[in-house]
PDB file of N, CA and C in Angstrom:
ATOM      1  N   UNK A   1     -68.231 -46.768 -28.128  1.00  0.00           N
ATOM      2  CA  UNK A   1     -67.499 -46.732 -29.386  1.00  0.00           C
ATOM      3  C   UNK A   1     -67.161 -45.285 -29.726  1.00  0.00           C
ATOM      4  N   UNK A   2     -65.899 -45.106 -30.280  1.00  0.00           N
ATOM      5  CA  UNK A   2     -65.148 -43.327 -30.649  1.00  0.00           C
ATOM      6  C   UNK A   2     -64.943 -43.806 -32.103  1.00  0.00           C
ATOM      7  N   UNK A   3     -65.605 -42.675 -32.736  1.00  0.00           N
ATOM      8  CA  UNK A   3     -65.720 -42.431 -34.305  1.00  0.00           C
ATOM      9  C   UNK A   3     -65.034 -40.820 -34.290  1.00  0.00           C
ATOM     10  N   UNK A   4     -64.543 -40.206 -35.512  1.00  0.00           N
ATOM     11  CA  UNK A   4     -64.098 -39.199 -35.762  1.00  0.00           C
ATOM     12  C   UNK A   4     -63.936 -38.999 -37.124  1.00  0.00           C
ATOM     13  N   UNK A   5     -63.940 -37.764 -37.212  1.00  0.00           N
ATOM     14  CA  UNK A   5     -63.400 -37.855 -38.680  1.00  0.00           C
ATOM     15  C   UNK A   5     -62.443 -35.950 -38.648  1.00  0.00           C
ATOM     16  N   UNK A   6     -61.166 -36.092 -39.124  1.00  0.00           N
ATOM     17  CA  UNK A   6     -60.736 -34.684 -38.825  1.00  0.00           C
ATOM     18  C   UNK A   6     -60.085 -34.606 -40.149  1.00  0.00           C
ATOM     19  N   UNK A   7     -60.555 -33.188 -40.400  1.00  0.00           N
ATOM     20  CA  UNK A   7     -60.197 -32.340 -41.258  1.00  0.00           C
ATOM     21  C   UNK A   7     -58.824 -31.570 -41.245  1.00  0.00           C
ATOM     22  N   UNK A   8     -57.619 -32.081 -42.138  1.00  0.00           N
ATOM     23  CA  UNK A   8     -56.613 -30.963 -41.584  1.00  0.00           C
ATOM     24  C   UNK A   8     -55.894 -30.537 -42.984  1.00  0.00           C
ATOM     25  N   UNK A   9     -56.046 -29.331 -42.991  1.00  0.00           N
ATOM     26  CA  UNK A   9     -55.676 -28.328 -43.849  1.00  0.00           C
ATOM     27  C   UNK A   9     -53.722 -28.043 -43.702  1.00  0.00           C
ATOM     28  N   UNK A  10     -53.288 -28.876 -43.899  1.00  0.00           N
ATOM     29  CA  UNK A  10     -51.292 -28.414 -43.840  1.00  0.00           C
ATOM     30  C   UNK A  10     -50.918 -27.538 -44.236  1.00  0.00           C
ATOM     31  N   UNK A  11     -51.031 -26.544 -45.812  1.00  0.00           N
ATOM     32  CA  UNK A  11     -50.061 -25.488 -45.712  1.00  0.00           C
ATOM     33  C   UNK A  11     -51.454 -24.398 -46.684  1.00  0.00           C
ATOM     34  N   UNK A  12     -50.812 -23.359 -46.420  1.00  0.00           N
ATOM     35  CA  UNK A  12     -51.513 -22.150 -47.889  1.00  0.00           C
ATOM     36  C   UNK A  12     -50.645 -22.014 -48.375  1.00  0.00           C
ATOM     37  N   UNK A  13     -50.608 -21.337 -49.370  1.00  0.00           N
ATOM     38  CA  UNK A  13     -49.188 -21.018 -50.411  1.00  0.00           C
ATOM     39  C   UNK A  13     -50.462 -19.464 -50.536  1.00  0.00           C
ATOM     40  N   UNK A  14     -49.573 -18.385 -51.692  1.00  0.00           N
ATOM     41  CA  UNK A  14     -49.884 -17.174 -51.506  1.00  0.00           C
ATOM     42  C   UNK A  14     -50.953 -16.735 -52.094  1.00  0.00           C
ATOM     43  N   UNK A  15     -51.679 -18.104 -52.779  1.00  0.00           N
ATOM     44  CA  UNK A  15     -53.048 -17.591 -53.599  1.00  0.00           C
ATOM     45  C   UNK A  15     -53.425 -18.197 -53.088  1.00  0.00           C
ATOM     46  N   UNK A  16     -53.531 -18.837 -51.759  1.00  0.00           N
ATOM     47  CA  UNK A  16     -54.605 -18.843 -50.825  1.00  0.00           C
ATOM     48  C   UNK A  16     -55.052 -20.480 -51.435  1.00  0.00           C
ATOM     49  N   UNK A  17     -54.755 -21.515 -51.810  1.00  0.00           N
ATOM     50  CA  UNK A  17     -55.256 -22.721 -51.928  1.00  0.00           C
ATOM     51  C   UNK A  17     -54.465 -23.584 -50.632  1.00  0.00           C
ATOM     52  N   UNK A  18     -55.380 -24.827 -50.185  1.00  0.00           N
ATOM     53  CA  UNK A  18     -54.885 -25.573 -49.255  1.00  0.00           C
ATOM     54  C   UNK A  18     -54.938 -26.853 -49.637  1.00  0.00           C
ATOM     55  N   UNK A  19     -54.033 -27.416 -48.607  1.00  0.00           N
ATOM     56  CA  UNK A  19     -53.964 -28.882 -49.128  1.00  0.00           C
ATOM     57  C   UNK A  19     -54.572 -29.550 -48.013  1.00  0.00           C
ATOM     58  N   UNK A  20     -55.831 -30.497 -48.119  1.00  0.00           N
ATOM     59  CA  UNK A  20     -56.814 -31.027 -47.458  1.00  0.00           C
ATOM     60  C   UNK A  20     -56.577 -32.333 -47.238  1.00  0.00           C
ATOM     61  N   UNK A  21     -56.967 -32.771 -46.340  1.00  0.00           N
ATOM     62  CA  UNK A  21     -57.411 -34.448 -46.092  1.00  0.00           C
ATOM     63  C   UNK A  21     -58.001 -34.691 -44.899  1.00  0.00           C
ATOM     64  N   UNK A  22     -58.915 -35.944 -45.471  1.00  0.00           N
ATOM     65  CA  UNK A  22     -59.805 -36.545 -44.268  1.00  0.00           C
ATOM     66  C   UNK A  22     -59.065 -37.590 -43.798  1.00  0.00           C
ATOM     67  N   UNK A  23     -58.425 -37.217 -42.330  1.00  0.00           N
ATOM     68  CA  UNK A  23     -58.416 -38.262 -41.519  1.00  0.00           C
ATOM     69  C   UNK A  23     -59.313 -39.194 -40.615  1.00  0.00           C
ATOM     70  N   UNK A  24     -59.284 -40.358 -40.641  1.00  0.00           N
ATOM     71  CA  UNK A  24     -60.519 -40.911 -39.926  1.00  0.00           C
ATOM     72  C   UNK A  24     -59.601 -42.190 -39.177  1.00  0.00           C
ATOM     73  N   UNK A  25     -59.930 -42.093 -37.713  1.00  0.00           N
ATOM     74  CA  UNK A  25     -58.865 -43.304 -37.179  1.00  0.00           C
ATOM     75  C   UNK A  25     -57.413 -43.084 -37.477  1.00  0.00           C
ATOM     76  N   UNK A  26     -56.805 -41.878 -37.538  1.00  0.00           N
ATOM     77  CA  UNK A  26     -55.418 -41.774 -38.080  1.00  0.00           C
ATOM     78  C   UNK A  26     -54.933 -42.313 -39.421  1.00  0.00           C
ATOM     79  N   UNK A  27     -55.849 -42.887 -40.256  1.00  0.00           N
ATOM     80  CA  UNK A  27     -55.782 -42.966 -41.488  1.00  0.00           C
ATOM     81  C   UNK A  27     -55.992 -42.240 -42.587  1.00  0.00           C
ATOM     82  N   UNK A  28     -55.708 -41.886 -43.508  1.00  0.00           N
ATOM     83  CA  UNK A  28     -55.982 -41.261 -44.907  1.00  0.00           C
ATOM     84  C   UNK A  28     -56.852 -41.895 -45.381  1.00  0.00           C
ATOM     85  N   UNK A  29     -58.288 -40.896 -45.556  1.00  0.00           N
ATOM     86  CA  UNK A  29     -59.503 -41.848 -45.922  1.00  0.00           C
ATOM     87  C   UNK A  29     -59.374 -41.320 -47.539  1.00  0.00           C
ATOM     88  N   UNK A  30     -59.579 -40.134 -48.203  1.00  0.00           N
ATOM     89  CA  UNK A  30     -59.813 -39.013 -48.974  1.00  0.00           C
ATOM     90  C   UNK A  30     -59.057 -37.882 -48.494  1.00  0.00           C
ATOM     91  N   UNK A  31     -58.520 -37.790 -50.437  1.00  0.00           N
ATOM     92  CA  UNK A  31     -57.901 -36.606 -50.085  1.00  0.00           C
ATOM     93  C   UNK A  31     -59.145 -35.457 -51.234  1.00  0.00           C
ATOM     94  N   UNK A  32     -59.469 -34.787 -50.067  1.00  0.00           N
ATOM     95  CA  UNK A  32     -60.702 -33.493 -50.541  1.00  0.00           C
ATOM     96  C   UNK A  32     -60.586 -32.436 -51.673  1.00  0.00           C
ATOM     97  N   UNK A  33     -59.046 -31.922 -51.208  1.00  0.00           N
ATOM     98  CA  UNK A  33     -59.137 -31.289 -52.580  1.00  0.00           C
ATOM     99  C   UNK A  33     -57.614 -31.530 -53.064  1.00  0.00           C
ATOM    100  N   UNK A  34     -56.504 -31.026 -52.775  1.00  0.00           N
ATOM    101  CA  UNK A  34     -55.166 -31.688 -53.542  1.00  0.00           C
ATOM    102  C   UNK A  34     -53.861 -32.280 -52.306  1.00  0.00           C
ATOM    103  N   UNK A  35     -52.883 -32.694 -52.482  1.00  0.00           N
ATOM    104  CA  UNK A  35     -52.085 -32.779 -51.359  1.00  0.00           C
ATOM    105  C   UNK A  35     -51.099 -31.340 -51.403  1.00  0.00           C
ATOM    106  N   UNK A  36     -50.337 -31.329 -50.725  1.00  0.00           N
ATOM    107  CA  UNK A  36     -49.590 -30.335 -50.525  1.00  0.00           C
ATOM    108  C   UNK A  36     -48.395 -30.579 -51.500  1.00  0.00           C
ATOM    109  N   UNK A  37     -48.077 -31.691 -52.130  1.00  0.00           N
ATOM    110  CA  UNK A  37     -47.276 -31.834 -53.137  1.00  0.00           C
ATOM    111  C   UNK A  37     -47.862 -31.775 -54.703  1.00  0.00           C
ATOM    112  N   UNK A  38     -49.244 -31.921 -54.741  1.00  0.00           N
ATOM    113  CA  UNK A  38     -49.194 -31.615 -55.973  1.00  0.00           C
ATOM    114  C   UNK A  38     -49.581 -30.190 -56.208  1.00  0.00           C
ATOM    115  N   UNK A  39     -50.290 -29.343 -55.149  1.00  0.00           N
ATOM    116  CA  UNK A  39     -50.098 -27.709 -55.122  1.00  0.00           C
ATOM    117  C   UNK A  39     -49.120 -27.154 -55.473  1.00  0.00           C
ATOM    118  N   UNK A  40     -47.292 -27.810 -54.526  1.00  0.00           N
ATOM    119  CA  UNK A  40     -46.460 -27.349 -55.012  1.00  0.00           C
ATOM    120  C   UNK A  40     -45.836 -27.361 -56.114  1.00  0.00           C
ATOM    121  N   UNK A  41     -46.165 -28.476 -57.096  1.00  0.00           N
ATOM    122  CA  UNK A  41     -45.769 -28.992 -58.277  1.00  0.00           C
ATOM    123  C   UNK A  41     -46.316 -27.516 -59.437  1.00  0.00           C
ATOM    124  N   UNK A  42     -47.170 -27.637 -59.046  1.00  0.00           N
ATOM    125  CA  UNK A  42     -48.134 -26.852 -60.112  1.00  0.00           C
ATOM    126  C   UNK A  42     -47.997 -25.249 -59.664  1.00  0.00           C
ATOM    127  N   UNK A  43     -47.695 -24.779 -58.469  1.00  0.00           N
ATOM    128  CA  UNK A  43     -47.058 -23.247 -58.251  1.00  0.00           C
ATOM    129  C   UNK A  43     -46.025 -23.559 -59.066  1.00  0.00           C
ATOM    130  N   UNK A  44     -45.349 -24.451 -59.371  1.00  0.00           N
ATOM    131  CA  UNK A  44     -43.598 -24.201 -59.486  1.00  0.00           C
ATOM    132  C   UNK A  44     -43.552 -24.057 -60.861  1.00  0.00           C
ATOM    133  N   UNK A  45     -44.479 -25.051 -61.357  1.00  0.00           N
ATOM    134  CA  UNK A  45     -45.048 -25.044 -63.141  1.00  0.00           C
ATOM    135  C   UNK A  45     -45.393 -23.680 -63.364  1.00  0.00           C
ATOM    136  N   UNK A  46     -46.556 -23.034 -62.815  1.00  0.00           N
ATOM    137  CA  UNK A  46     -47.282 -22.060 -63.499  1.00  0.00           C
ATOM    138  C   UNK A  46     -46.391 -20.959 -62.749  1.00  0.00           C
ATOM    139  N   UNK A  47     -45.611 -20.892 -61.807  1.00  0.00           N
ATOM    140  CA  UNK A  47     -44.806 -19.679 -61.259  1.00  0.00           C
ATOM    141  C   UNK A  47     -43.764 -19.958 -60.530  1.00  0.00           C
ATOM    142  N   UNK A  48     -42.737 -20.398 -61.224  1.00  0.00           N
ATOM    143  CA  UNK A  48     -41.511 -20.757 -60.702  1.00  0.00           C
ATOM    144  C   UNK A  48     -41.214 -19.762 -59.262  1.00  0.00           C
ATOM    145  N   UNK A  49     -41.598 -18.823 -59.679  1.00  0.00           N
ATOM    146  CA  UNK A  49     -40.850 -16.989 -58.807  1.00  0.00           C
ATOM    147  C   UNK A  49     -41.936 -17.231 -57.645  1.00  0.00           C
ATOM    148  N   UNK A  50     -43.153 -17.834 -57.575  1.00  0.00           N
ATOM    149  CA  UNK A  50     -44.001 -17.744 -56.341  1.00  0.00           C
ATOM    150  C   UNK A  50     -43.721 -18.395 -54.992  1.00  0.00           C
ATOM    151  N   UNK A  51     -43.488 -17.738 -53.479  1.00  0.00           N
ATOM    152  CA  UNK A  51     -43.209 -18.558 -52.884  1.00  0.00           C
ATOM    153  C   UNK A  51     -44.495 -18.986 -52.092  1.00  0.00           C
ATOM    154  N   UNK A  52     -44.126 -19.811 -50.879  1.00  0.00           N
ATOM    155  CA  UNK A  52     -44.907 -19.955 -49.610  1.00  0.00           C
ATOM    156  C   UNK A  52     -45.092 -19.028 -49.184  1.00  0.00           C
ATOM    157  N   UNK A  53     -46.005 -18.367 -48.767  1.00  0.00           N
ATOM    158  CA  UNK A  53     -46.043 -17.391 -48.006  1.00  0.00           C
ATOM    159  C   UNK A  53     -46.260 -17.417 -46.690  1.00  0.00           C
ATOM    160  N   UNK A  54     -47.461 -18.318 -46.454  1.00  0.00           N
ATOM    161  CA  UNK A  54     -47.434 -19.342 -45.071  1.00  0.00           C
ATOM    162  C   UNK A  54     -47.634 -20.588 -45.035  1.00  0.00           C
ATOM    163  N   UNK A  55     -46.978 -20.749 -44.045  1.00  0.00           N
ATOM    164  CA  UNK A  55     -47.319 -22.459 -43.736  1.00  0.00           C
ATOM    165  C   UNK A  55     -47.951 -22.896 -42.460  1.00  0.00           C
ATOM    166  N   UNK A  56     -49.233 -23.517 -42.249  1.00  0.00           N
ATOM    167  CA  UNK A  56     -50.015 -23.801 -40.963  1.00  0.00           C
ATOM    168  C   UNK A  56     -50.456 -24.804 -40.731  1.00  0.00           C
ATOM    169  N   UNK A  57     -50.940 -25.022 -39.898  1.00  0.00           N
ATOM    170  CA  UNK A  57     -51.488 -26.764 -39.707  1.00  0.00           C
ATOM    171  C   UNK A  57     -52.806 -26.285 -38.957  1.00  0.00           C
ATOM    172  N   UNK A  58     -53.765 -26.748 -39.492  1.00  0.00           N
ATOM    173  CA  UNK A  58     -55.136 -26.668 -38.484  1.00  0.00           C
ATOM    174  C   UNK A  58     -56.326 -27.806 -38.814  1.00  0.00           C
ATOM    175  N   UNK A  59     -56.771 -27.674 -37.953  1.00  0.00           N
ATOM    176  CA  UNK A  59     -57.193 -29.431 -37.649  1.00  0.00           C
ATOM    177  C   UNK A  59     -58.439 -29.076 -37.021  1.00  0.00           C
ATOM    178  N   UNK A  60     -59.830 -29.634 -37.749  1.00  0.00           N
ATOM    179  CA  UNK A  60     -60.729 -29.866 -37.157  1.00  0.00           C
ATOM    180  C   UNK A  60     -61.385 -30.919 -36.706  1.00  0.00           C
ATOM    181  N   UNK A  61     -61.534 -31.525 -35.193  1.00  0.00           N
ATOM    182  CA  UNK A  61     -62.150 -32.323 -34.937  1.00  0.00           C
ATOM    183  C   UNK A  61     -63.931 -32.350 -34.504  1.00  0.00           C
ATOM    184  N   UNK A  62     -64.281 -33.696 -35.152  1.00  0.00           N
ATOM    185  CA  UNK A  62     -66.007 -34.140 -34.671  1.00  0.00           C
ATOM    186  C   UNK A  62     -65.519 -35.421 -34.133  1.00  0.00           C
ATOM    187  N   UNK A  63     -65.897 -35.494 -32.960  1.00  0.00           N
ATOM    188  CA  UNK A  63     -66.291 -36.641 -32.469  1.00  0.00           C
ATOM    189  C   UNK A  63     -67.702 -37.440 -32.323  1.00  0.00           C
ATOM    190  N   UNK A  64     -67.865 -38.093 -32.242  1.00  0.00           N
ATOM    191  CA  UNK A  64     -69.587 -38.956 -31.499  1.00  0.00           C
ATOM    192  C   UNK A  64     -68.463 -40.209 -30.765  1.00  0.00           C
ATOM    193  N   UNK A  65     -69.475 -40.301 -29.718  1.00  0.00           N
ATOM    194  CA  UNK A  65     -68.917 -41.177 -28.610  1.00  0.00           C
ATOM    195  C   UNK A  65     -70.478 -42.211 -28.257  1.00  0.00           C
ATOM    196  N   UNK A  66     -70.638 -43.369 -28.579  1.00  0.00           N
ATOM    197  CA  UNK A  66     -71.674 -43.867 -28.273  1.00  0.00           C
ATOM    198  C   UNK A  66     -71.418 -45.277 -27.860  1.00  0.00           C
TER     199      UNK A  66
END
């Protein structure tokens, strides 16, 4: 049996917050801390003038295989 659970972080914006979620089985189990749309909602609210500064994708996987 293959269990996983991966962590992937999609973008930073320039104060350094990310948008998180637990994937498990290619599904959206929990989202950890915000999506990447409501980050952008709320830069655009509190700082219209702020941009992206970067955008990345990184992905951590755990497996157990039993």
């Amino acid at each position: 049996m293959r269990s996983g659970v991966q962590f992937l972080s999609v973008a930073t914006i320039a104060d350094g917050e990310s948008a998180v979620a637990e994937i498990r089985d290619g599904i959206v189990q929990s989202r950890l801390l915000e999506t990447l749309e409501d980050i952008l909602r709320r830069a655009r609210v509190n700082s219209p003038e702020r941009s992206i500064l970067c955008f990345r994708f990184d992905a951590v996987y755990s497996y157990s295989i039993g």
